[in-house]
Protein backbone atom coordinates (compact mmCIF):
# COMPACT_ATOMS: atom_id res chain seq x y z
CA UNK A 1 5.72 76.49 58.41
CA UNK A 2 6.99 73.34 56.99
CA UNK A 3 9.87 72.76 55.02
CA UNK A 4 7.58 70.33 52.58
CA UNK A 5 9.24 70.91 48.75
CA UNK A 6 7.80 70.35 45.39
CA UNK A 7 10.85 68.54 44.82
CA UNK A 8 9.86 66.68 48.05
CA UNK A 9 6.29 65.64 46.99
CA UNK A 10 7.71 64.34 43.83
CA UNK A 11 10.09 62.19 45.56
CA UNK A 12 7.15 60.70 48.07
CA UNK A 13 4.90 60.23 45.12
CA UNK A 14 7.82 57.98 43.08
CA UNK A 15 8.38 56.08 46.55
CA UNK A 16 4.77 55.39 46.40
CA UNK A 17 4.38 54.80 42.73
CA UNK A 18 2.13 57.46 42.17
CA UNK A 19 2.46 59.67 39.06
CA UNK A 20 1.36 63.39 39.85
CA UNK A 21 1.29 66.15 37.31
CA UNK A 22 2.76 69.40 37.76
CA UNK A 23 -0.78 70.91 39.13
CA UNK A 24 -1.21 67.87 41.70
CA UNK A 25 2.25 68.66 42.99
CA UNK A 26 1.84 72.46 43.39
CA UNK A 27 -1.61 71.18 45.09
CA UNK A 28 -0.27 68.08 47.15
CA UNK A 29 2.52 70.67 48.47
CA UNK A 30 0.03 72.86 49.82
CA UNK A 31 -2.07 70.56 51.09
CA UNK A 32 0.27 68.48 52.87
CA UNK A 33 2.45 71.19 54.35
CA UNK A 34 -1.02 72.56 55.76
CA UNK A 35 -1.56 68.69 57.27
CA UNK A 36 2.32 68.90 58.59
CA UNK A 37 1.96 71.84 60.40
CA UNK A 38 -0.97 70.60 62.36
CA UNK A 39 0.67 67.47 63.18
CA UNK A 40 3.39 69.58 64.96
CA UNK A 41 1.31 72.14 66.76
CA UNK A 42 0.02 69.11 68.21
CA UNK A 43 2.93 68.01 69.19
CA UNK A 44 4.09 70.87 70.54
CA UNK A 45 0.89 70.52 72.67
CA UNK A 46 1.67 67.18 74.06
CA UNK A 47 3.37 66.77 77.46
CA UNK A 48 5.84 64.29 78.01
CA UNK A 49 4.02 63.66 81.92
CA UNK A 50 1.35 62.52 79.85
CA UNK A 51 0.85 58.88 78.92
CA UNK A 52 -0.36 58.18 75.16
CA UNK A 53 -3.45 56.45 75.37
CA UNK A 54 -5.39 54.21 72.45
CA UNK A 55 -8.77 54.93 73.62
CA UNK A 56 -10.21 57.57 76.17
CA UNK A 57 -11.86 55.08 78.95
CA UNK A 58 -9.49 52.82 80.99
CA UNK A 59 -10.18 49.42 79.46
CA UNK A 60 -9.35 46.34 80.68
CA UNK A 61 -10.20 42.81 79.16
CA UNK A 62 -13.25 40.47 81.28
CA UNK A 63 -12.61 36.93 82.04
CA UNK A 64 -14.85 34.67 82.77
CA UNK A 65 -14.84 30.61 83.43
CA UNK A 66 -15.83 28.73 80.29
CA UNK A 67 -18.92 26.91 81.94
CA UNK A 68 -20.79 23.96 79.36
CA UNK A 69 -24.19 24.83 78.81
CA UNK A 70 -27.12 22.87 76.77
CA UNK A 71 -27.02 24.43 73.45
CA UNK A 72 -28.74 22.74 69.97
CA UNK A 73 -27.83 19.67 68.98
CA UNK A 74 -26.22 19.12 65.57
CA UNK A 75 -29.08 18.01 63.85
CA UNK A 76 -31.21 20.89 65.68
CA UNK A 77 -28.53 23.30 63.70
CA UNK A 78 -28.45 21.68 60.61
CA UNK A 79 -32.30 21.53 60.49
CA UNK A 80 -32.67 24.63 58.37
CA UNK A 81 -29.64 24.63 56.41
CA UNK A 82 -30.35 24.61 52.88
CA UNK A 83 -27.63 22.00 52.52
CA UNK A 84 -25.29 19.79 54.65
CA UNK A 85 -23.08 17.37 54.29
CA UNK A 86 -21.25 14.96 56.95
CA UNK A 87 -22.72 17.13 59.71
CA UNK A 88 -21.53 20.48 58.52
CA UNK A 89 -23.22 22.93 56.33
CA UNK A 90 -22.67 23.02 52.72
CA UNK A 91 -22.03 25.98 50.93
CA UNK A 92 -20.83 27.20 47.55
CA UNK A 93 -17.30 27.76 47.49
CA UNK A 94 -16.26 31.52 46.84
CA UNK A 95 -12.35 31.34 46.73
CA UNK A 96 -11.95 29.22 43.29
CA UNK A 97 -10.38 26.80 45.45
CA UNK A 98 -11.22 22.70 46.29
C-alpha cells in the first residue's frame, strides 16, 4: 500500500494550484494511492536485463537521396487559389498579427 496522505494530496494540489475540497481530497487520496500502487507492482515486474523501449517494433529512420523531379509550376499551384499575391497564396491572417 502506499504511503499517499491527505495531508500529502493537499500539498500536490497547492503545488499545482488546484483548490480541492475536503471530499475531493478524501477521493483524490484513494484514487491516487490505488494509481501508485500499480505503478510499483510494475516496477517490481521490470527486469533490469531488460532494455526500456519507446515503441514495441525495432524502428529505425529511412534515408533516401533527395532526387529533383518535375512537379507543378508556380502558376500551375496558384491556379486555384482563391487568392495570391507575389507568387504565394493569400490568406486571412488568424494570429492578430501584420
Amino acid at each position: 500500500m502506499s504511503e499517499l496522505t491527505p495531508d500529502l494530496v493537499r500539498h500536490l494540489a497547492s503545488l499545482a494550484r488546484i483548490q480541492v475540497t475536503d471530499a475531493e481530497v478524501e477521493t483524490l487520496t484513494e484514487q491516487l494511492a490505488v494509481i501508485v500502487d500499480a505503478v510499483a507492482t510494475i516496477n517490481k515486474a521490470v527486469d533490469a536485463s531488460v532494455p526500456a523501449t519507446s515503441h514495441p517494433i525495432a524502428m529505425s529512420n529511412v534515408f533516401r537521396e533527395d532526387i529533383v523531379e518535375p512537379s507543378l509550376s508556380q502558376q500551375s499551384a496558384l491556379s486555384g487559389a482563391a487568392d495570391s499575391d507575389q507568387g504565394r497564396f493569400r490568406v486571412a491572417a488568424i494570429l492578430d498579427e501584420e
